[in-house]
PDB file of N, CA and C in Angstrom:
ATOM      1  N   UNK A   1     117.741 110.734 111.300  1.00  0.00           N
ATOM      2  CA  UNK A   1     116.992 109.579 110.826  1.00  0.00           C
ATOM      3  C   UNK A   1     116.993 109.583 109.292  1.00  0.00           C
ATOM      4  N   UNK A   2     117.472 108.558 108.455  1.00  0.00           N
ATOM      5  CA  UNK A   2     117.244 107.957 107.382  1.00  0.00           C
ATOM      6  C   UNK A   2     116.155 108.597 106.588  1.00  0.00           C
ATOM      7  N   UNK A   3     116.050 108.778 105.680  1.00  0.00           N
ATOM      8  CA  UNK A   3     114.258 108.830 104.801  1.00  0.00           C
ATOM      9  C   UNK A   3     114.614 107.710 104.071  1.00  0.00           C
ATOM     10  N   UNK A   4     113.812 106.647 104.142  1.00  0.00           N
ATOM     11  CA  UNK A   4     114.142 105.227 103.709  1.00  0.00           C
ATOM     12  C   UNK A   4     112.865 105.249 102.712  1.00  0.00           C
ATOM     13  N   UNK A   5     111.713 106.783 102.297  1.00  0.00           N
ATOM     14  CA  UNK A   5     110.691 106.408 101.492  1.00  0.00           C
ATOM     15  C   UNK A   5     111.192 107.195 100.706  1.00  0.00           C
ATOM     16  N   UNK A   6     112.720 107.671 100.645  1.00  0.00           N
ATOM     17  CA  UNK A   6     113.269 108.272  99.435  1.00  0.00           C
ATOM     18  C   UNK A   6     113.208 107.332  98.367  1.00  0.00           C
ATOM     19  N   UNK A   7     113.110 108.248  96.884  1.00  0.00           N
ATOM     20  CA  UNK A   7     113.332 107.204  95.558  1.00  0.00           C
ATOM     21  C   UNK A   7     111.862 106.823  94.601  1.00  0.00           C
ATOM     22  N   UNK A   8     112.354 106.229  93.584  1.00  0.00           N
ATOM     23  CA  UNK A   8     110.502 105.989  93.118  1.00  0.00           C
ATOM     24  C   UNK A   8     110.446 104.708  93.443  1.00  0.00           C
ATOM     25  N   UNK A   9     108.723 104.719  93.219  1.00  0.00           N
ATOM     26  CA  UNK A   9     108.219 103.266  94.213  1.00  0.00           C
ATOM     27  C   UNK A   9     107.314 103.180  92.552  1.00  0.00           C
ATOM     28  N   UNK A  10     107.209 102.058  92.307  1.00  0.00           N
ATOM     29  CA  UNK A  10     106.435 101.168  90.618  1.00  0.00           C
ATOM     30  C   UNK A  10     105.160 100.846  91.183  1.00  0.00           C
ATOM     31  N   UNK A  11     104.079 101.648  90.845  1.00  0.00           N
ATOM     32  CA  UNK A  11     102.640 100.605  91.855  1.00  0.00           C
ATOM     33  C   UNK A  11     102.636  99.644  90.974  1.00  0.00           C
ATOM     34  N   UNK A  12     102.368  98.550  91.664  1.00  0.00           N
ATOM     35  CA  UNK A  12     101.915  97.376  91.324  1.00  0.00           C
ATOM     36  C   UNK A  12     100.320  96.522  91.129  1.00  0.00           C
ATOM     37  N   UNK A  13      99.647  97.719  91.623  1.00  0.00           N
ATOM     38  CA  UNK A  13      98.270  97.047  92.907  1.00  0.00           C
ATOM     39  C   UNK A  13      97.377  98.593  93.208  1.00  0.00           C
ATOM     40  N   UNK A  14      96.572  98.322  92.852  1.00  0.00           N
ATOM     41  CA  UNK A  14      95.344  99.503  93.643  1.00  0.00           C
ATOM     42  C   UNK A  14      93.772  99.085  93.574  1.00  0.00           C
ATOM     43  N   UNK A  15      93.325  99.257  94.676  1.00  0.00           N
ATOM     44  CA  UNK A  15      92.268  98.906  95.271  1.00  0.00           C
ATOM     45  C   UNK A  15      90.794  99.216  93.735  1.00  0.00           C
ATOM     46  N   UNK A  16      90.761 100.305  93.516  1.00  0.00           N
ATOM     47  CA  UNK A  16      90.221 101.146  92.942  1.00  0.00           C
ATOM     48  C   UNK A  16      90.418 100.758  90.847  1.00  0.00           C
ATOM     49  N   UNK A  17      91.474 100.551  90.420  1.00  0.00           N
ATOM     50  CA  UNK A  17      91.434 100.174  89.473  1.00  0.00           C
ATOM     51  C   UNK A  17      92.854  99.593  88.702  1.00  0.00           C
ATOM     52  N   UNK A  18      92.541  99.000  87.847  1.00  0.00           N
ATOM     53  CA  UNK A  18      93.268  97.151  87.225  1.00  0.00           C
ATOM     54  C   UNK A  18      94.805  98.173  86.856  1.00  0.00           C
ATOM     55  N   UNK A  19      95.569  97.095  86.274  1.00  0.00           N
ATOM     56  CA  UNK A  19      97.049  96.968  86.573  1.00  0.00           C
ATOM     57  C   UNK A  19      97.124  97.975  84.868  1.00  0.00           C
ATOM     58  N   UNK A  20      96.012  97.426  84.114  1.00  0.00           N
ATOM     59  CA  UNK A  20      96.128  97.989  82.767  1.00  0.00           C
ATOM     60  C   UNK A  20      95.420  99.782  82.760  1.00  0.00           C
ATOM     61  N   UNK A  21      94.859 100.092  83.518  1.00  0.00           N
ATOM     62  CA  UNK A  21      94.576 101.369  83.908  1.00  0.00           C
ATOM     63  C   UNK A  21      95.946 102.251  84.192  1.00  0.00           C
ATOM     64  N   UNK A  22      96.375 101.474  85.627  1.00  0.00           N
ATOM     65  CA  UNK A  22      97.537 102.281  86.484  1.00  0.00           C
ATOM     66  C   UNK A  22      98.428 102.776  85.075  1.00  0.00           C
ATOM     67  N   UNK A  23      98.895 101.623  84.105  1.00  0.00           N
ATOM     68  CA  UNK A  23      99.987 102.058  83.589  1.00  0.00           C
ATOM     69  C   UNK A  23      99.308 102.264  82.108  1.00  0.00           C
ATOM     70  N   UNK A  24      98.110 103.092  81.696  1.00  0.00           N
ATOM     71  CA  UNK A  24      98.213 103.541  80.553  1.00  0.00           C
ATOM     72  C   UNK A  24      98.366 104.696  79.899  1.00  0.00           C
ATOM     73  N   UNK A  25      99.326 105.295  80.581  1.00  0.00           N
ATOM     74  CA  UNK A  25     100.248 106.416  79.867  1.00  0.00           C
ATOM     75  C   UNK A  25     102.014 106.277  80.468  1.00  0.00           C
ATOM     76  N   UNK A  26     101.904 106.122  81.526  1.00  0.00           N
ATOM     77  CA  UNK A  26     103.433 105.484  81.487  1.00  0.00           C
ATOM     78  C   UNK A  26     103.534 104.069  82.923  1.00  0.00           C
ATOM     79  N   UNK A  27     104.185 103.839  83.118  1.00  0.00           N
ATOM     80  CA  UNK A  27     104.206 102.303  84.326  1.00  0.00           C
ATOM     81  C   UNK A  27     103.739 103.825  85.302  1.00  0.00           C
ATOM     82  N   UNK A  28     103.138 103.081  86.004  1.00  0.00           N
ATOM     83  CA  UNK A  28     102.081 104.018  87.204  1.00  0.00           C
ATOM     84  C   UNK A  28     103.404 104.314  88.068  1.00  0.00           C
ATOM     85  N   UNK A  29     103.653 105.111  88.974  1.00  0.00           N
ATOM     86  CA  UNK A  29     104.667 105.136  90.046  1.00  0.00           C
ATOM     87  C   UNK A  29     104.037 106.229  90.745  1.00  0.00           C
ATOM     88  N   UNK A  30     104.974 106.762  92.096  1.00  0.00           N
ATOM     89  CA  UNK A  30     105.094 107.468  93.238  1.00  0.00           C
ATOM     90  C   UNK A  30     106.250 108.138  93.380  1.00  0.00           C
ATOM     91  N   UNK A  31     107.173 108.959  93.810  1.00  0.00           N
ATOM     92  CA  UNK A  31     108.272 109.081  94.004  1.00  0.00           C
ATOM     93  C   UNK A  31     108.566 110.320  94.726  1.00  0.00           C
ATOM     94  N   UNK A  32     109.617 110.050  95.482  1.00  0.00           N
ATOM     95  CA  UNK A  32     109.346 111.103  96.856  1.00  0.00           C
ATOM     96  C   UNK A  32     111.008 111.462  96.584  1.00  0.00           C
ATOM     97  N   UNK A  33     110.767 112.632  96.713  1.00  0.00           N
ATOM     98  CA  UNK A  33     112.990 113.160  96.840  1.00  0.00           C
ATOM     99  C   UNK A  33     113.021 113.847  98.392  1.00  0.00           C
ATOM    100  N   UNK A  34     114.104 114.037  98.564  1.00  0.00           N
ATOM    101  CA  UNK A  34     114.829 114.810  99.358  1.00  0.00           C
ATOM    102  C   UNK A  34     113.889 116.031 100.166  1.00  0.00           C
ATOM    103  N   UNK A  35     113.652 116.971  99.043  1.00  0.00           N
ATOM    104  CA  UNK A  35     113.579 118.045  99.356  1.00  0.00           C
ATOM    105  C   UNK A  35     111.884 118.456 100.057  1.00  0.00           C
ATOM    106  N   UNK A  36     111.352 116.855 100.251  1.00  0.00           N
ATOM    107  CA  UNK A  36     110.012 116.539 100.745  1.00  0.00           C
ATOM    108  C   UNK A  36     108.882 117.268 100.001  1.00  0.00           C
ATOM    109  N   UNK A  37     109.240 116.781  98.351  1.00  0.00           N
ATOM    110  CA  UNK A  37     108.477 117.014  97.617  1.00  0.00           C
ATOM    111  C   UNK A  37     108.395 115.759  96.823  1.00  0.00           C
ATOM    112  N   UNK A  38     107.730 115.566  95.665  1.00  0.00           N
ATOM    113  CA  UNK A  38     107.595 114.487  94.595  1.00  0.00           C
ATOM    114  C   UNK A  38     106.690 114.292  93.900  1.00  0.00           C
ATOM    115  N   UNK A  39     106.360 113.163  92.925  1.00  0.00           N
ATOM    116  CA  UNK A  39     104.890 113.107  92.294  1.00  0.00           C
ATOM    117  C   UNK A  39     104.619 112.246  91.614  1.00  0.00           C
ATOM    118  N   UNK A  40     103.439 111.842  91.217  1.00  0.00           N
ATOM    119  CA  UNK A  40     103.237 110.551  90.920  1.00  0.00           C
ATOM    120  C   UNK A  40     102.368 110.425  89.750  1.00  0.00           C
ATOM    121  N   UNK A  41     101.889 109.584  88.996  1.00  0.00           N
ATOM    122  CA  UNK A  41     100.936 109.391  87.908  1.00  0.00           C
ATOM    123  C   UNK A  41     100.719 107.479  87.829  1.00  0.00           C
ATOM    124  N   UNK A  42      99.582 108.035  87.618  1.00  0.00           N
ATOM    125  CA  UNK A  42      98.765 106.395  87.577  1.00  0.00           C
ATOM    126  C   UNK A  42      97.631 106.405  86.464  1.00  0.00           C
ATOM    127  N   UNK A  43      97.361 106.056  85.647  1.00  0.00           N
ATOM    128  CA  UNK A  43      96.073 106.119  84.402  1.00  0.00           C
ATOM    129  C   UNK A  43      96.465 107.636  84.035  1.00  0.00           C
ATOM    130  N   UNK A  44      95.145 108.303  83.539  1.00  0.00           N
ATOM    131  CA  UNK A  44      95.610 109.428  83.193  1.00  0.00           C
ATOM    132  C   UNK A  44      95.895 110.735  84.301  1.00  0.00           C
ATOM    133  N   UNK A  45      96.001 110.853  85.341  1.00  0.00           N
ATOM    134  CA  UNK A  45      96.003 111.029  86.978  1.00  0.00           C
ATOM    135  C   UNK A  45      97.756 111.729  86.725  1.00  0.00           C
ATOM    136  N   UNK A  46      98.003 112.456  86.827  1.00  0.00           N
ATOM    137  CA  UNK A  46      99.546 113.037  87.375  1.00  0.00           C
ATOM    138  C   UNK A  46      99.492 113.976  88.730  1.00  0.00           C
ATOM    139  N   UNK A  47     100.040 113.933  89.451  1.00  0.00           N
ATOM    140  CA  UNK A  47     100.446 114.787  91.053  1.00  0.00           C
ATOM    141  C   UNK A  47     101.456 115.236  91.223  1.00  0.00           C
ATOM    142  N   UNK A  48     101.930 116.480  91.762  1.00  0.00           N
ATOM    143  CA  UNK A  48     102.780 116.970  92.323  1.00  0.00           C
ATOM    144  C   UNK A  48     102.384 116.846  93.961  1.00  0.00           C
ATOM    145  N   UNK A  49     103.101 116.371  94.620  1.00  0.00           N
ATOM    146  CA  UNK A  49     102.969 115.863  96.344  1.00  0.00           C
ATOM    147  C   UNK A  49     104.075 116.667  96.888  1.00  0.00           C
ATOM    148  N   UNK A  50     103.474 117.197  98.410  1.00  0.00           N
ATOM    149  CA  UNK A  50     104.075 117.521  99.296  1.00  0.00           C
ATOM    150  C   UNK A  50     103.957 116.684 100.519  1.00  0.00           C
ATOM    151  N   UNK A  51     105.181 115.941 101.463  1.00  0.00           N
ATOM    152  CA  UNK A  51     104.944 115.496 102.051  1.00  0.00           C
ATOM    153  C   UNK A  51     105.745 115.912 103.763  1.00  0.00           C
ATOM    154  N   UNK A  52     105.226 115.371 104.817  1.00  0.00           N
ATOM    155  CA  UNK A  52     105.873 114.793 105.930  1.00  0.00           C
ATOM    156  C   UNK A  52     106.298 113.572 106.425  1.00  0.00           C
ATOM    157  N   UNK A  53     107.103 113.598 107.129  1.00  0.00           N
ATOM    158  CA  UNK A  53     107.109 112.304 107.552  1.00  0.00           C
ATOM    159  C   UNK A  53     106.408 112.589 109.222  1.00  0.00           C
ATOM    160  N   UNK A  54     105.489 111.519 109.711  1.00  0.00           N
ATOM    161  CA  UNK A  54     104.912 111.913 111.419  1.00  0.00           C
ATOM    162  C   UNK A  54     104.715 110.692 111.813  1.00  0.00           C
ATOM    163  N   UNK A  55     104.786 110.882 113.164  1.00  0.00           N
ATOM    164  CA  UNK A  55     104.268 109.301 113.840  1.00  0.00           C
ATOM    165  C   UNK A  55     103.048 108.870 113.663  1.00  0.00           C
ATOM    166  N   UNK A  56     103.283 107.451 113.455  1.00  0.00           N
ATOM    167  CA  UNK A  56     102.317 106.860 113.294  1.00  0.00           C
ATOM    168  C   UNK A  56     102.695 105.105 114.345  1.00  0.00           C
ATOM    169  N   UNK A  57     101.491 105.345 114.808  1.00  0.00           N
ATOM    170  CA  UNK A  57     101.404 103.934 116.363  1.00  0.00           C
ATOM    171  C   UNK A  57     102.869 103.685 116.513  1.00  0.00           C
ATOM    172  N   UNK A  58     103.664 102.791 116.383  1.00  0.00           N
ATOM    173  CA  UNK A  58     104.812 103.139 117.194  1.00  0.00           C
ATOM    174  C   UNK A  58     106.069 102.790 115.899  1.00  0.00           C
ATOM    175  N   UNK A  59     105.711 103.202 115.060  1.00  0.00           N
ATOM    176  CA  UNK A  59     106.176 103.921 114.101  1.00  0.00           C
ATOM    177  C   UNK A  59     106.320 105.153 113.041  1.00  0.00           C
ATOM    178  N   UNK A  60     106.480 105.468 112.422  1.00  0.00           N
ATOM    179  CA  UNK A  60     106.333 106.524 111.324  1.00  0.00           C
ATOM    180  C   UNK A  60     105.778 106.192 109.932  1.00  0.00           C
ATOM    181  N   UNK A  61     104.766 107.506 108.997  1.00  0.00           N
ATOM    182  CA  UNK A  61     104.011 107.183 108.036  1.00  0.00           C
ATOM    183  C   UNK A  61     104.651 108.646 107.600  1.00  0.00           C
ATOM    184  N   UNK A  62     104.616 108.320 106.103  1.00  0.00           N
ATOM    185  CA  UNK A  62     104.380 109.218 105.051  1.00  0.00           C
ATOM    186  C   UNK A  62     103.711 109.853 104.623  1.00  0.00           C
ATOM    187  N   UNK A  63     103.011 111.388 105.120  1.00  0.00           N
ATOM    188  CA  UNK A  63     101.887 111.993 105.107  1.00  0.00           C
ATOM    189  C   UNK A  63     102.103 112.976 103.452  1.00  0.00           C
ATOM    190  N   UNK A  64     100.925 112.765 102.790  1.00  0.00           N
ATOM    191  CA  UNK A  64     101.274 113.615 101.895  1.00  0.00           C
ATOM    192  C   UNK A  64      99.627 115.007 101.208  1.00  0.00           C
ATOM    193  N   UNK A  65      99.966 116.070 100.784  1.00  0.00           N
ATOM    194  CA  UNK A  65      98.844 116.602 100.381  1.00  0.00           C
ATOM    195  C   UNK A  65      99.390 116.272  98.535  1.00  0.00           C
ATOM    196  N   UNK A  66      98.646 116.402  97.253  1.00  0.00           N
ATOM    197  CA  UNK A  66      98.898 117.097  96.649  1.00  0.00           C
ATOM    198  C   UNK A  66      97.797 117.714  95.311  1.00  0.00           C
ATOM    199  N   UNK A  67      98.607 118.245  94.268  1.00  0.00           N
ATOM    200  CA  UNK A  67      97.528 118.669  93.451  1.00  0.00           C
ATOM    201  C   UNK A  67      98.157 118.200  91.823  1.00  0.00           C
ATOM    202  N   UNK A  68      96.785 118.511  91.001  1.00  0.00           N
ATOM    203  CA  UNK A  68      97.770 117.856  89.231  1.00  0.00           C
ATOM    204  C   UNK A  68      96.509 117.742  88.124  1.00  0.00           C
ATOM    205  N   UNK A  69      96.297 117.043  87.706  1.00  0.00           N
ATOM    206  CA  UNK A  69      95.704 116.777  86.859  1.00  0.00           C
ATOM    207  C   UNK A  69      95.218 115.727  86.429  1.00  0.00           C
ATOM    208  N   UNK A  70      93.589 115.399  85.885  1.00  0.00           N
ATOM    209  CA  UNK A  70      92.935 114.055  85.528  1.00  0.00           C
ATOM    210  C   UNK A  70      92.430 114.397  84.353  1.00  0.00           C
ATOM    211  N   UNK A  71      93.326 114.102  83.301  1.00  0.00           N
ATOM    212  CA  UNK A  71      93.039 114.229  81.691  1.00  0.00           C
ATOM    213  C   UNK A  71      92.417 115.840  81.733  1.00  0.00           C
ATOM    214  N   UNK A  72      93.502 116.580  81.845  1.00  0.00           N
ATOM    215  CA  UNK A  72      93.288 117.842  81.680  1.00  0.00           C
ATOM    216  C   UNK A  72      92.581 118.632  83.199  1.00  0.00           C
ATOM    217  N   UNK A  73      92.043 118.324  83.461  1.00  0.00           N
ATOM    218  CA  UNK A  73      91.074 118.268  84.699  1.00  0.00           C
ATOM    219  C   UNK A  73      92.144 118.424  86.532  1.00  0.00           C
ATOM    220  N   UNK A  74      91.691 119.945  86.662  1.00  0.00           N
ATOM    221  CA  UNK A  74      92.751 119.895  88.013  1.00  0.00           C
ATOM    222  C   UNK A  74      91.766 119.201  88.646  1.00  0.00           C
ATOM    223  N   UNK A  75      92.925 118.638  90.181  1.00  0.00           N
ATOM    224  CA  UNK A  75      92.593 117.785  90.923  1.00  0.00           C
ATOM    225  C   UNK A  75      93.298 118.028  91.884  1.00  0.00           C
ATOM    226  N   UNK A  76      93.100 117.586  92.823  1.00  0.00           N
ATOM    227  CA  UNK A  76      93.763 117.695  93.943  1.00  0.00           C
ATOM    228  C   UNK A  76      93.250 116.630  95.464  1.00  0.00           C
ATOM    229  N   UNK A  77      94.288 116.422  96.319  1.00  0.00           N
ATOM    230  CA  UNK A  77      93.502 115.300  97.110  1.00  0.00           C
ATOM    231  C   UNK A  77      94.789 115.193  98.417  1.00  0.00           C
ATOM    232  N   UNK A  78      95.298 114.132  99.486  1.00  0.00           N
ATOM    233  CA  UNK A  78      95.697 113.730  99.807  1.00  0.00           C
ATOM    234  C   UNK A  78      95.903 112.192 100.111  1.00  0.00           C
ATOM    235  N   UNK A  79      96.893 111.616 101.112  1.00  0.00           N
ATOM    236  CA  UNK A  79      97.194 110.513 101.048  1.00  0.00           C
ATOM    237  C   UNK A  79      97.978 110.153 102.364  1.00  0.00           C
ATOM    238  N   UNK A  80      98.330 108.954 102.181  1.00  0.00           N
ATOM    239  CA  UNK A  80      99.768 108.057 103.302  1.00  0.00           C
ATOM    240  C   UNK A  80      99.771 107.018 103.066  1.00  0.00           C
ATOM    241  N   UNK A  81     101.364 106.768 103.255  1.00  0.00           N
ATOM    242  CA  UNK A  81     102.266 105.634 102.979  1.00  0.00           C
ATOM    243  C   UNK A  81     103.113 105.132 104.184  1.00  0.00           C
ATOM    244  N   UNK A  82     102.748 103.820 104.001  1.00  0.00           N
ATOM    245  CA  UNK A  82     103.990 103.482 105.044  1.00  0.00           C
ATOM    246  C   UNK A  82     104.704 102.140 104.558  1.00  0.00           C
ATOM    247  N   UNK A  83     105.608 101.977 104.761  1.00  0.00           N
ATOM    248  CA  UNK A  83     107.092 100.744 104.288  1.00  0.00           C
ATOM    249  C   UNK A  83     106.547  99.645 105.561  1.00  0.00           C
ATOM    250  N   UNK A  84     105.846  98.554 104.511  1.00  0.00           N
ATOM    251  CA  UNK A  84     105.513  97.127 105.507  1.00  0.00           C
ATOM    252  C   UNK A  84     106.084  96.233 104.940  1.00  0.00           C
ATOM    253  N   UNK A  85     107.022  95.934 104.861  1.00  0.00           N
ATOM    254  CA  UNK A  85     107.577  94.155 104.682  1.00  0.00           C
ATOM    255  C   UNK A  85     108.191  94.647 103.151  1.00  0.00           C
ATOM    256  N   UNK A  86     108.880  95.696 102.941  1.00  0.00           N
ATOM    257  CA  UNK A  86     109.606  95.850 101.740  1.00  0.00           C
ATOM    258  C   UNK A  86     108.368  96.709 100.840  1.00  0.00           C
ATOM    259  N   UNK A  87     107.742  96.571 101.206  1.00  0.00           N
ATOM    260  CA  UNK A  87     106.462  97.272 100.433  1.00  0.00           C
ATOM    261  C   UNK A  87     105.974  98.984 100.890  1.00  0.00           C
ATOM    262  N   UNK A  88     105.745  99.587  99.322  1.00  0.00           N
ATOM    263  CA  UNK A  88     105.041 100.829  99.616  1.00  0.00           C
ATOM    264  C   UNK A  88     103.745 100.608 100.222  1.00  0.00           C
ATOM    265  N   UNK A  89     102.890 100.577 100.997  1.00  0.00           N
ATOM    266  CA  UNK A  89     101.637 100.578 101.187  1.00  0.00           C
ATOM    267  C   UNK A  89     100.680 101.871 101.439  1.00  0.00           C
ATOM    268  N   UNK A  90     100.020 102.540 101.222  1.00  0.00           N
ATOM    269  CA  UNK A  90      99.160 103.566 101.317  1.00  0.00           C
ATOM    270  C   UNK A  90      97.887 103.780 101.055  1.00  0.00           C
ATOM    271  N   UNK A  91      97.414 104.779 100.931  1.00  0.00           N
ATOM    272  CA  UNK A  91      96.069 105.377 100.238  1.00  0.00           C
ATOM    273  C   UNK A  91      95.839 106.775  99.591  1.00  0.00           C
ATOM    274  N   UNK A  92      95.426 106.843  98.494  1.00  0.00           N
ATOM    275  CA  UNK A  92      95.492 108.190  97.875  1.00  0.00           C
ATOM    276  C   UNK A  92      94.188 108.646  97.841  1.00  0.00           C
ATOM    277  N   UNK A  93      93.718 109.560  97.888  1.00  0.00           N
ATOM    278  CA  UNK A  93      92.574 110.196  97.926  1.00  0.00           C
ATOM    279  C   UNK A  93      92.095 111.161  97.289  1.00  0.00           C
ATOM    280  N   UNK A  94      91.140 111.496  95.763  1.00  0.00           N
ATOM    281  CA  UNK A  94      91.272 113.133  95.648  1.00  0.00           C
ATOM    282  C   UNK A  94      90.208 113.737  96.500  1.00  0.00           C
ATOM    283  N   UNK A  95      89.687 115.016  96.406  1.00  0.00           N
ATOM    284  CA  UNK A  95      89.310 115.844  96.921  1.00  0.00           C
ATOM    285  C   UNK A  95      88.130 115.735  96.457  1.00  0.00           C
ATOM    286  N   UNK A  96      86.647 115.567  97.381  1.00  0.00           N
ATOM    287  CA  UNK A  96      85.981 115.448  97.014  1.00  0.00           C
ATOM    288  C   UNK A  96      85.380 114.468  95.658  1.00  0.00           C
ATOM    289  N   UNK A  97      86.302 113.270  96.163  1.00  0.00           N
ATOM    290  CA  UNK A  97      85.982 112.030  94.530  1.00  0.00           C
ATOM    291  C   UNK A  97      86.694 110.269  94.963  1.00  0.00           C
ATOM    292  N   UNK A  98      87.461 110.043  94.389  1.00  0.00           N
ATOM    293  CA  UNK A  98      87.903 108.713  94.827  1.00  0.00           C
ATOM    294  C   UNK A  98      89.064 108.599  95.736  1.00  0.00           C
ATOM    295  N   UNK A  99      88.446 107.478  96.242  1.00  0.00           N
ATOM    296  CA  UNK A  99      90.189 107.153  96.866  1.00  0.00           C
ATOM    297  C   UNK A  99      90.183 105.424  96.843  1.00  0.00           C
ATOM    298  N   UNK A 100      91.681 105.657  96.811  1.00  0.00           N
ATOM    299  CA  UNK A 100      91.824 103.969  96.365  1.00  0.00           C
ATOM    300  C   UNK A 100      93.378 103.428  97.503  1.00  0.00           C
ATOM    301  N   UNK A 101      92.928 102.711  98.153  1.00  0.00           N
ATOM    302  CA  UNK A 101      94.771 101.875  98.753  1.00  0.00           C
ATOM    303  C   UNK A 101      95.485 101.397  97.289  1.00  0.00           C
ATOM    304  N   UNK A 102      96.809 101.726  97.682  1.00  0.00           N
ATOM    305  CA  UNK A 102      97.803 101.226  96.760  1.00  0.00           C
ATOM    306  C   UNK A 102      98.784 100.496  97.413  1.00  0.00           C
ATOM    307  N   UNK A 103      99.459  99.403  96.730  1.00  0.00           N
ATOM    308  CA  UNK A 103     100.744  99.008  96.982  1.00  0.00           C
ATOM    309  C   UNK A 103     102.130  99.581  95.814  1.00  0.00           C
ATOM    310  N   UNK A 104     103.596  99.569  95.977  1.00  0.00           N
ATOM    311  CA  UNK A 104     104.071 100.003  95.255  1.00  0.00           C
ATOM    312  C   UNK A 104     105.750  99.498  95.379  1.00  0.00           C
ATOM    313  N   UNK A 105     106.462  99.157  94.882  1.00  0.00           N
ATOM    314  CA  UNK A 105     107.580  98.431  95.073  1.00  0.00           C
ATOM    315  C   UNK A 105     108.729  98.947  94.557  1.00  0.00           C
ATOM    316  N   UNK A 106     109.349  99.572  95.342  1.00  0.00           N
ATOM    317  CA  UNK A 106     111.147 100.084  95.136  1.00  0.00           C
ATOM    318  C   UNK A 106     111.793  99.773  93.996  1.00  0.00           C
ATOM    319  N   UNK A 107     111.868 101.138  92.892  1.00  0.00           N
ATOM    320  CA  UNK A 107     112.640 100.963  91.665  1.00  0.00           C
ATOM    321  C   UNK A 107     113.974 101.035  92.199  1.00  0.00           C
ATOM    322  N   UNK A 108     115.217  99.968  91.140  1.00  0.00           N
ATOM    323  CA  UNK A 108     116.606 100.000  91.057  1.00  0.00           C
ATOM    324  C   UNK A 108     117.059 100.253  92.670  1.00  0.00           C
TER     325      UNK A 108
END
């Protein structure tokens, strides 16, 4: 089977906070490789993610744990993603603090 949530994904959209947040240290993204690792940064927020892929209702979701940093500040949390209509869709969560749904859209 394919990993079709290979590659970086650009968030576009999060529940939790504005478009000028996500991208004020670099354009917010996600990005998942091969080796079912990856990581992401949104505001001042960076992650290193470990993920699976598992069933989900009669498809498959993108399960992920990971850990990183919030302006210096470790963090750590989990999440999931799943590919609806061309779209990243998910939810990230830290540990004991926020969680926010995101959308996110296939770079190049």
């Amino acid at each position: 089977m394919s990993n079709q949530y290979i590659g970086t994904w650009r968030i576009i959209e999060m529940e939790q906070w504005d478009q000028d947040f996500i991208d004020l240290v670099v354009p917010g993204y996600i990005a998942f490789r091969e080796d079912h690792l990856g990581e992401f940064q949104f505001g001042a927020v960076h992650g290193d993610l470990d993920y699976r892929l598992a069933p989900y209702q009669d498809t498959e979701r993108l399960e992920f744990s990971w850990e990183g940093a919030d302006e210096m500040d470790p963090v750590s949390g989990r999440g999931w993603a799943i590919i609806k209509e061309g779209q990243l869709q998910g939810r990230l969560s830290f540990h004991e603090g926020d969680e926010s749904g995101f959308t996110a859209e296939k770079q190049g």
